[in-house]
C-alpha atoms as a PDB file:
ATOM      1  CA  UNK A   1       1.142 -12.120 -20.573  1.00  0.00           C
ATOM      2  CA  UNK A   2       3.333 -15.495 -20.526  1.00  0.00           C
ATOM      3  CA  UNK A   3       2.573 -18.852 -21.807  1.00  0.00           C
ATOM      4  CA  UNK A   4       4.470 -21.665 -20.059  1.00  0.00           C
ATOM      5  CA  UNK A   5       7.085 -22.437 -21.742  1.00  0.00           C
ATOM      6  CA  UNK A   6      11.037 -23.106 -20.733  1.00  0.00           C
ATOM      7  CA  UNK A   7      10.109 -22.651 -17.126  1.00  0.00           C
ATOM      8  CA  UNK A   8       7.708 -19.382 -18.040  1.00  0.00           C
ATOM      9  CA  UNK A   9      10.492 -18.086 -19.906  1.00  0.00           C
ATOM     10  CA  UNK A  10       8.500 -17.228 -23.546  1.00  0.00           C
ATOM     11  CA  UNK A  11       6.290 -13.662 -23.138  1.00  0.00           C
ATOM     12  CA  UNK A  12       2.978 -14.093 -25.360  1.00  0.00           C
ATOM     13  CA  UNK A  13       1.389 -11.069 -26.656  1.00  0.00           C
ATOM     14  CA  UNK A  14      -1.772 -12.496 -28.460  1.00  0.00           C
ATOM     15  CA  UNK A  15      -1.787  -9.944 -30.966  1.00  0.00           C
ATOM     16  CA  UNK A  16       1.667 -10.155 -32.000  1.00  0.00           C
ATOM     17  CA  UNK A  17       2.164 -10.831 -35.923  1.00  0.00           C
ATOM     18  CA  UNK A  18       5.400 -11.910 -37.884  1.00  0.00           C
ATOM     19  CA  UNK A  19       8.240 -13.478 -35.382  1.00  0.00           C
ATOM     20  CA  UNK A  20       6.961 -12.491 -32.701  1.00  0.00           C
ATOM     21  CA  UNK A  21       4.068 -14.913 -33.166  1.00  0.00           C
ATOM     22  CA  UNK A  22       5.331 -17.116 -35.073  1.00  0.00           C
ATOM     23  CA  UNK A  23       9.061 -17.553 -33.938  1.00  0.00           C
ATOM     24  CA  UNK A  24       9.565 -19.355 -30.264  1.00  0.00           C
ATOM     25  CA  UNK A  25      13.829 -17.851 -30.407  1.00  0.00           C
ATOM     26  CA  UNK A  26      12.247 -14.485 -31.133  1.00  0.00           C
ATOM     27  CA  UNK A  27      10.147 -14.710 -28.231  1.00  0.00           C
ATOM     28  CA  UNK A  28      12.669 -15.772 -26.096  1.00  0.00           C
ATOM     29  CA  UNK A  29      15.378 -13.416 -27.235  1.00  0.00           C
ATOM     30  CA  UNK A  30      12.480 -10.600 -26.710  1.00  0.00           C
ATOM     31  CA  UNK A  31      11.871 -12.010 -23.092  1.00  0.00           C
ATOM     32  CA  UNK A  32      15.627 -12.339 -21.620  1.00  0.00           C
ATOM     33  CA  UNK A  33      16.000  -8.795 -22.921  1.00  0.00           C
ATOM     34  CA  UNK A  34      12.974  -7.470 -21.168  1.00  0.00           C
ATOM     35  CA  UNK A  35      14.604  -9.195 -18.284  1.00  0.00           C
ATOM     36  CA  UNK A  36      17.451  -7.899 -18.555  1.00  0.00           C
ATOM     37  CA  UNK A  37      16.437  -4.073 -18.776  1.00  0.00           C
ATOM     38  CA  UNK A  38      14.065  -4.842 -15.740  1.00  0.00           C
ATOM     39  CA  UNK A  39      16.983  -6.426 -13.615  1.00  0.00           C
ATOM     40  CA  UNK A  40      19.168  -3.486 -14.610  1.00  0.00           C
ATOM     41  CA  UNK A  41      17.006  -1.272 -13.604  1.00  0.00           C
ATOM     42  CA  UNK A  42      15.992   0.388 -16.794  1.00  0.00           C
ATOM     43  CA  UNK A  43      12.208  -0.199 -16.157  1.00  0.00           C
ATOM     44  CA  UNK A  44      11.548   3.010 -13.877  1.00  0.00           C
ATOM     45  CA  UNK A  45       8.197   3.772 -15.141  1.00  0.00           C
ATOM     46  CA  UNK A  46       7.257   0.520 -12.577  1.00  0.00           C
ATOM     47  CA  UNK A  47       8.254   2.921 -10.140  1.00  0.00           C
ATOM     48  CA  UNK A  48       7.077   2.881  -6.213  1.00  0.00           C
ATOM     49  CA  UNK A  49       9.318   0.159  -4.635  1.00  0.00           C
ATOM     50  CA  UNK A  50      11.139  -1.120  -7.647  1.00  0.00           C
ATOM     51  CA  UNK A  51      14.523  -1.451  -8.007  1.00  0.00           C
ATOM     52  CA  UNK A  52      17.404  -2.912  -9.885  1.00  0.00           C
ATOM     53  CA  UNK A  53      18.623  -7.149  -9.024  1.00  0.00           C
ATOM     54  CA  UNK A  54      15.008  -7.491  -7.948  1.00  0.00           C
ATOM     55  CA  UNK A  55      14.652 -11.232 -10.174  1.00  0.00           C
ATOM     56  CA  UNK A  56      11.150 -12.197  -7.973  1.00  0.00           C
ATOM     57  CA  UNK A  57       9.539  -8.819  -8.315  1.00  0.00           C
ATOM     58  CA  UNK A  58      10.211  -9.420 -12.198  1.00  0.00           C
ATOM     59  CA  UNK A  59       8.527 -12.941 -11.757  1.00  0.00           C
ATOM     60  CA  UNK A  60       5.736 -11.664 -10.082  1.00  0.00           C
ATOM     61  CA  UNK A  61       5.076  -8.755 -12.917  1.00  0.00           C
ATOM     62  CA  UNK A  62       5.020 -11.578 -15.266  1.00  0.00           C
ATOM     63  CA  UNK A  63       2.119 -12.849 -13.406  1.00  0.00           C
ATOM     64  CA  UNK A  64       0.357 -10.045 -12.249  1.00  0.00           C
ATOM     65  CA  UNK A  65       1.051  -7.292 -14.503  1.00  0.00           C
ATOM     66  CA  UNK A  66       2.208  -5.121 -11.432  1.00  0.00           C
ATOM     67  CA  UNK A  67       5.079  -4.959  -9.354  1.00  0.00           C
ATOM     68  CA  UNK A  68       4.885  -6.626  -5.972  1.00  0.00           C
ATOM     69  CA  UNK A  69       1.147  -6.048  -5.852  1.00  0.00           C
ATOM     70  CA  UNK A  70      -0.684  -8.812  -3.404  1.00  0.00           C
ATOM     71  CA  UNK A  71      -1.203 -10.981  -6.406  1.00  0.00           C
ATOM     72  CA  UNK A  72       2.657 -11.070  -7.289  1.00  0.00           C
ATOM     73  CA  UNK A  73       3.683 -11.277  -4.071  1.00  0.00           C
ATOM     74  CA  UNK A  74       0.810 -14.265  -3.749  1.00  0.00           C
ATOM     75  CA  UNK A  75       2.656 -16.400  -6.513  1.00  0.00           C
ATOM     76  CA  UNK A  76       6.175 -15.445  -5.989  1.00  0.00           C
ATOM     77  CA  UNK A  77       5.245 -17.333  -2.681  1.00  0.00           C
ATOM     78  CA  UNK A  78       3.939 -20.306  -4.117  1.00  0.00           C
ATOM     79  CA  UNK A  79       6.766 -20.761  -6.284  1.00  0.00           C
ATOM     80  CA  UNK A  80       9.499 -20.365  -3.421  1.00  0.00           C
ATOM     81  CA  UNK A  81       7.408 -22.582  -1.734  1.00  0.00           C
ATOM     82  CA  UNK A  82       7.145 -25.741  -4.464  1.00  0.00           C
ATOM     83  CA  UNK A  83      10.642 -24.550  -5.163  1.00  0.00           C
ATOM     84  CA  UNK A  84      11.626 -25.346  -1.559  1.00  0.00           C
ATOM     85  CA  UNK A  85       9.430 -28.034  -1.287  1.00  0.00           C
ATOM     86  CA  UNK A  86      10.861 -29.433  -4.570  1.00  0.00           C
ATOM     87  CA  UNK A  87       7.552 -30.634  -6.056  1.00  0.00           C
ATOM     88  CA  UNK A  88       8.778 -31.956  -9.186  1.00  0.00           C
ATOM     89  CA  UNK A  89      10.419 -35.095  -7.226  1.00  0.00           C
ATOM     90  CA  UNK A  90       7.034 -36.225  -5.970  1.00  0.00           C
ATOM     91  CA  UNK A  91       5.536 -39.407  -7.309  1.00  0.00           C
ATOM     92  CA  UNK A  92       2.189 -38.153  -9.368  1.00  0.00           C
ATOM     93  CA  UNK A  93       3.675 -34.745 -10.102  1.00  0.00           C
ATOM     94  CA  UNK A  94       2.247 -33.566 -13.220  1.00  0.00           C
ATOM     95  CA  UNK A  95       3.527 -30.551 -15.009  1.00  0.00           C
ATOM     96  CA  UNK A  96       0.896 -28.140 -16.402  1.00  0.00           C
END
């Protein structure tokens, strides 16, 4: 699960105790290093089509809880799309 937070960056586990509830570095530190392993390839029990360097696929586990199933794939569009479409830049833009 991820609460917004550094661009989605902070994973939130809402029955974590100690740091990891109470410390936003711990969190973060936590989260780049689940990246990491998962960008390595060190995550192989996600098995069927994942693979190492795959940034999006890790993007759209962080939303979906699956790799590249229809609903990752589904958001890892929409934020190549506002990405492309820079969306930020437009007057009444509001960040959630």
């Amino acid at each position: 699960m991820f609460r917004t937070g550094w661009g989605q960056l902070v994973r939130w586990n809402p029955n974590s105790t100690g740091d990891a509830k109470s410390s936003s570095a711990f969190k973060m530190d936590a989260d780049v290093a689940a990246r990491r392993n998962c960008f390595i390839g060190a995550e192989t029990w996600l098995g069927g089509t994942y693979a190492k360097g795959d940034l999006w696929g890790y993007r759209g586990l962080g939303f979906s809880g699956r790799w590249h199933d229809q609903s990752a794939e589904q958001y890892i569009t929409t934020v190549q799309d506002s990405s492309t479409q820079r969306v930020w830049e437009r007057s009444g833009f509001k960040a959630s």
